[in-house]
Protein backbone atom coordinates (compact mmCIF):
# COMPACT_ATOMS: atom_id res chain seq x y z
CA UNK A 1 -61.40 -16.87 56.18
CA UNK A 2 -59.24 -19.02 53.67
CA UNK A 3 -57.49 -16.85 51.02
CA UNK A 4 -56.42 -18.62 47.91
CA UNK A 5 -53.07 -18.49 46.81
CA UNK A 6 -53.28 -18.42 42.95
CA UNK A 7 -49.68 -18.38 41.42
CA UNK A 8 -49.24 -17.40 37.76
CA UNK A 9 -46.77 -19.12 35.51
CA UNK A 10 -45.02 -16.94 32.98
CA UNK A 11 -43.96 -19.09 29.92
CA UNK A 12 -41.09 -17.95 28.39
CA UNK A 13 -40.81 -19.19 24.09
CA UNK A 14 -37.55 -18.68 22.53
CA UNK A 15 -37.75 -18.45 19.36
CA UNK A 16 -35.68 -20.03 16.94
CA UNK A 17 -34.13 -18.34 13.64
CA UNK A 18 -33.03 -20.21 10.55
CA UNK A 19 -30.07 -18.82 8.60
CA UNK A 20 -29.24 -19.53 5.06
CA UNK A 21 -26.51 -22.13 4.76
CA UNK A 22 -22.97 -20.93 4.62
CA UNK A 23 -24.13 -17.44 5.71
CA UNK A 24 -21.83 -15.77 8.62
CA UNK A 25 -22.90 -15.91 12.19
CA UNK A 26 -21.66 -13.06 14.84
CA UNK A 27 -20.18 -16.48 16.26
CA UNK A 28 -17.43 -17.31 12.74
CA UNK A 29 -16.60 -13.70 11.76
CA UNK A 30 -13.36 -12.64 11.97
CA UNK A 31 -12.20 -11.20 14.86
CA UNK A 32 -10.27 -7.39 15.06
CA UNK A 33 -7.14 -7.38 15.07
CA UNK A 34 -5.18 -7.17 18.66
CA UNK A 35 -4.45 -3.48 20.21
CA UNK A 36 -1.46 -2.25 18.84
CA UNK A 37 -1.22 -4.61 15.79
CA UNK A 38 -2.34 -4.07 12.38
CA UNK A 39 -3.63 -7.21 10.05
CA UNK A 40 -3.56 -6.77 6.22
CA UNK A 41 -6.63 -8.56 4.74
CA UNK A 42 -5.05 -10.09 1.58
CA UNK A 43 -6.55 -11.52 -1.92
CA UNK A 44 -7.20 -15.51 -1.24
CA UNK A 45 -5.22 -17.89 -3.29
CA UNK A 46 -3.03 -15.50 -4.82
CA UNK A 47 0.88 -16.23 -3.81
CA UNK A 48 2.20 -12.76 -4.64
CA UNK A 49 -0.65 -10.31 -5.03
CA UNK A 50 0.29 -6.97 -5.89
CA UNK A 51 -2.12 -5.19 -2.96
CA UNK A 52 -4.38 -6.08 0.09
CA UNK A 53 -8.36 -5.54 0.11
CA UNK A 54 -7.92 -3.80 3.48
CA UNK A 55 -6.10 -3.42 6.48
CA UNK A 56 -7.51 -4.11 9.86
CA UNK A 57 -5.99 -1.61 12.44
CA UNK A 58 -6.58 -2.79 16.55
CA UNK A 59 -6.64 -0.36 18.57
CA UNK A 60 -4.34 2.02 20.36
CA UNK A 61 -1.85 1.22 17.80
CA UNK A 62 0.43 4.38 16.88
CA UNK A 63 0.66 5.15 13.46
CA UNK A 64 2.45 8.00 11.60
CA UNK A 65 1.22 9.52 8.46
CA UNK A 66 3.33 11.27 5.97
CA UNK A 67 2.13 14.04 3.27
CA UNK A 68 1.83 13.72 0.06
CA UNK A 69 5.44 13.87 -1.33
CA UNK A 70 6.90 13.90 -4.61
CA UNK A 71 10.35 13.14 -6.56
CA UNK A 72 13.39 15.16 -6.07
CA UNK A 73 14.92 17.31 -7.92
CA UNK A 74 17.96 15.47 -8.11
CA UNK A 75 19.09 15.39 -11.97
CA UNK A 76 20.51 19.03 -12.29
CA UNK A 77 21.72 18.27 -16.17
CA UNK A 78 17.96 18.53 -16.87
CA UNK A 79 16.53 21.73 -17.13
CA UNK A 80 14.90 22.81 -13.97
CA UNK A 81 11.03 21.93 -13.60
CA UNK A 82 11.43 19.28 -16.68
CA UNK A 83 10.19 16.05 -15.49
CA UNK A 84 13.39 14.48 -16.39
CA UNK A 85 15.04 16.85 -13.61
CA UNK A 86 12.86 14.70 -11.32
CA UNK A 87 15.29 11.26 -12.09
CA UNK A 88 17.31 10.18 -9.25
CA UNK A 89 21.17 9.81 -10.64
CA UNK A 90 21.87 7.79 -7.55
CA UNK A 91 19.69 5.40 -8.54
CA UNK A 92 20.50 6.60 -12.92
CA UNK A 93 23.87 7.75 -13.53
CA UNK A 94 23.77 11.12 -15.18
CA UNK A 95 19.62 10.87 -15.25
CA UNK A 96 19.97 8.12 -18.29
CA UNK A 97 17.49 5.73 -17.83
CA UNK A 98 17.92 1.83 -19.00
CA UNK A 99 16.12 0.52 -21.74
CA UNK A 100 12.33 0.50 -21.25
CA UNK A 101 12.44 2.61 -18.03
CA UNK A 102 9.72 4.80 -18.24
CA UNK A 103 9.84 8.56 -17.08
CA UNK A 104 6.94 7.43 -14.64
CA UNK A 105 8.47 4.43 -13.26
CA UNK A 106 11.94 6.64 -12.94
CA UNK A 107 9.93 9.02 -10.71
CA UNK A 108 8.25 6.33 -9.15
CA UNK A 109 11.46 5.03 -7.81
CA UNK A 110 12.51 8.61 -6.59
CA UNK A 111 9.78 9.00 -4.67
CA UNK A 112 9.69 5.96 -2.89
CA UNK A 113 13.39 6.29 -2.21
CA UNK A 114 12.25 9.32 -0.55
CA UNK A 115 9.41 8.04 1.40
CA UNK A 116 11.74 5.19 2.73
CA UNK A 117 13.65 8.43 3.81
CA UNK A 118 10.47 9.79 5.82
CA UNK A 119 10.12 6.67 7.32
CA UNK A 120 13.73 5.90 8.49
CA UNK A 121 13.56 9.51 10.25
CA UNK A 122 10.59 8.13 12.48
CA UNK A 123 12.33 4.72 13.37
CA UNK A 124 10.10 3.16 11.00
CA UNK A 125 10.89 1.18 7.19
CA UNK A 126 9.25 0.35 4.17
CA UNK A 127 7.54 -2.81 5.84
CA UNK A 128 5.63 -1.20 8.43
CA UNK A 129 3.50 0.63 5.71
CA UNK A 130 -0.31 -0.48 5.60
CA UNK A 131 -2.13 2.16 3.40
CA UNK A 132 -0.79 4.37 0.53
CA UNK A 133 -2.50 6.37 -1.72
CA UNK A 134 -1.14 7.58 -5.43
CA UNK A 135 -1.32 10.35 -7.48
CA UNK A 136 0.04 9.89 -11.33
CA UNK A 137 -0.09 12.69 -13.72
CA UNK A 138 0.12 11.78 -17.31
CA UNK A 139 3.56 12.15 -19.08
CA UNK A 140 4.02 14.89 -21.48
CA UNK A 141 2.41 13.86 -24.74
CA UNK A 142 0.84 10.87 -23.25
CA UNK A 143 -2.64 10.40 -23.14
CA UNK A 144 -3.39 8.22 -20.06
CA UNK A 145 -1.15 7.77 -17.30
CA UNK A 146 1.64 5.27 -16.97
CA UNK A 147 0.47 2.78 -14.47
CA UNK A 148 2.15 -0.07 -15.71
CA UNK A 149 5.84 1.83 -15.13
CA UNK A 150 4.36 3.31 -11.39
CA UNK A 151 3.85 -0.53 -10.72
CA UNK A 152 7.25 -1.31 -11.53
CA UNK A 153 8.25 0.90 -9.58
CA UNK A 154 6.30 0.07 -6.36
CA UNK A 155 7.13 -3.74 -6.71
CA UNK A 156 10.82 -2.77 -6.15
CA UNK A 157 10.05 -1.31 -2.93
CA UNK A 158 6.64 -3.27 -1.81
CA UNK A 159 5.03 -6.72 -2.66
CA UNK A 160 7.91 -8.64 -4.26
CA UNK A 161 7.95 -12.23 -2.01
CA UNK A 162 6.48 -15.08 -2.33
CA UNK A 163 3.77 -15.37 0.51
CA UNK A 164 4.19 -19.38 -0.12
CA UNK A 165 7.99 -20.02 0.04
CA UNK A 166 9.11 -16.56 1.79
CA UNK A 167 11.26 -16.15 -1.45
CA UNK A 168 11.72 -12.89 -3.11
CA UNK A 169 10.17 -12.46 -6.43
CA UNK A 170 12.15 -10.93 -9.32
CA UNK A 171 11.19 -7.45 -10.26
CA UNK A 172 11.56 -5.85 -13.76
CA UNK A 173 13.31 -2.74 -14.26
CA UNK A 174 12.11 -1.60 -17.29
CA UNK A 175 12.33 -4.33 -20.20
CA UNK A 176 15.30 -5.76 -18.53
CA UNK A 177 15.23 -9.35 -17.64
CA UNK A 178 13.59 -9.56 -13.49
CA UNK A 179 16.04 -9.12 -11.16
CA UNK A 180 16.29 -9.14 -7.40
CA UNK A 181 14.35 -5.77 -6.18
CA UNK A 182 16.12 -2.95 -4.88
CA UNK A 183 13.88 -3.59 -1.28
CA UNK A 184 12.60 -7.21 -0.28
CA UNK A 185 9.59 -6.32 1.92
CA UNK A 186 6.41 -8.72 1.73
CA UNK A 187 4.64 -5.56 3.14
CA UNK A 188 1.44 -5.29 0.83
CA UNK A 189 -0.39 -2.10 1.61
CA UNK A 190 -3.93 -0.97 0.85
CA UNK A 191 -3.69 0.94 -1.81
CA UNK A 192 -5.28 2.96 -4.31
CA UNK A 193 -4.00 5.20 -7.59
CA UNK A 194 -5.42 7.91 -9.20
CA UNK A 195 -5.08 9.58 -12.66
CA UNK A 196 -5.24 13.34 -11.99
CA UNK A 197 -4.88 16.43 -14.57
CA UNK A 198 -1.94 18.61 -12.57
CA UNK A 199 0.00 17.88 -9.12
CA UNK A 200 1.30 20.61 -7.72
CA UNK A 201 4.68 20.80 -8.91
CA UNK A 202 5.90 21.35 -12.66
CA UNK A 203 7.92 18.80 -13.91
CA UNK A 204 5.92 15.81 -11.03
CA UNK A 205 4.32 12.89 -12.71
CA UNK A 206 3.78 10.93 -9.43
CA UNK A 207 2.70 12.02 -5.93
CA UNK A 208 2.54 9.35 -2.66
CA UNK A 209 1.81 9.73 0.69
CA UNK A 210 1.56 6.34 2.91
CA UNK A 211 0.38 5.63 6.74
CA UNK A 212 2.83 3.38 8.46
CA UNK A 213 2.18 1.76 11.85
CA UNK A 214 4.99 1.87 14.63
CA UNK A 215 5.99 -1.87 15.75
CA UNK A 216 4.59 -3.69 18.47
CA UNK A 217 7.42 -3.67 21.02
């Protein structure tokens, strides 16, 4: 008896998807960034912008996290808990501050001097800092806080070369003509700054704490 053989084809239809010109594929997004690196994703065609839109951190890379630290109270002719006691006199003689220094922007540099402190401890510097976060209280009799004198402040420390020519940029202290800063670092950190009612410590207009990312070696 003759058996048929009947053999079935299976048809297999790929089908086809149209995407909208100019729209990302899996196939031209970026890629993450290497283990143990971390890539700052920066503003496009800006030669010295102040902060990145984000960091991308690859993975297995150590970081170190500080808390949330203030100025010092370093000025002992002011009265203690005034936020004038809060000036650093290494950095103001005698807690007099230039002409257009702001109270804020005084602290400011205090307590990034003392942050670059924290960080020298762990082996690490100013430039290996990818995300900070900032607390500003407002100055007695002031009704907003002082942003503009916090960003002086930071731009001494953080963000002050030219991402074009490698160059420093000059850095205002105060109202005084731009000068070199006090730290050239091209390190531009995620960032974000906050107006809040009290910090914890009488006499504090600004509060920082950063994450900084240990070297590749």
């Amino acid at each position: 008896m003759k058996r048929k053989l009947l053999i079935g084809f299976v048809v297999v239809v790929i089908a086809s998807c149209s995407f909208t010109a100019g729209a990302a594929g899996w196939w031209d997004r970026p890629k993450p960034p290497r283990p143990g690196t971390v890539v700052p994703v920066l503003p496009a065609g800006q030669s010295n912008p102040m902060i990145a839109n984000g960091v991308g951190i690859g993975a297995n890379t150590p970081v170190y996290k500080t808390s949330g630290l203030g100025p010092s109270a370093l000025n002992t002719g002011a009265p203690a808990g005034s936020e004038a006691s809060y000036v650093d006199t290494v950095v103001f003689p005698g807690g007099a501050l230039p002409a257009g220094v702001t109270i804020t922007e005084a602290q400011g540099i205090n307590v990034l001097r003392r942050i670059g402190e924290n960080l020298h401890a762990q082996g690490l510097s100013y430039a290996d800092v990818y995300t900070m976060r900032v607390f500003l209280q407002n100055p007695a009799g002031a009704a907003t806080a002082d942003f503009a004198g916090w960003n002086r402040a930071y731009r001494q420390y953080f963000a002050n070369t030219d991402l074009t020519t490698g160059r420093y940029v000059p850095v205002p202290l105060g109202t005084a003509a731009p000068a070199k800063p006090f730290v050239v670092n091209e390190a531009r950190p995620s960032r974000f700054a906050l107006e809040i009612e009290n910090l914890p410590v009488n006499g504090w207009l600004v509060e920082v704490e950063v994450d900084a990312a240990y070297p590749a070696r």
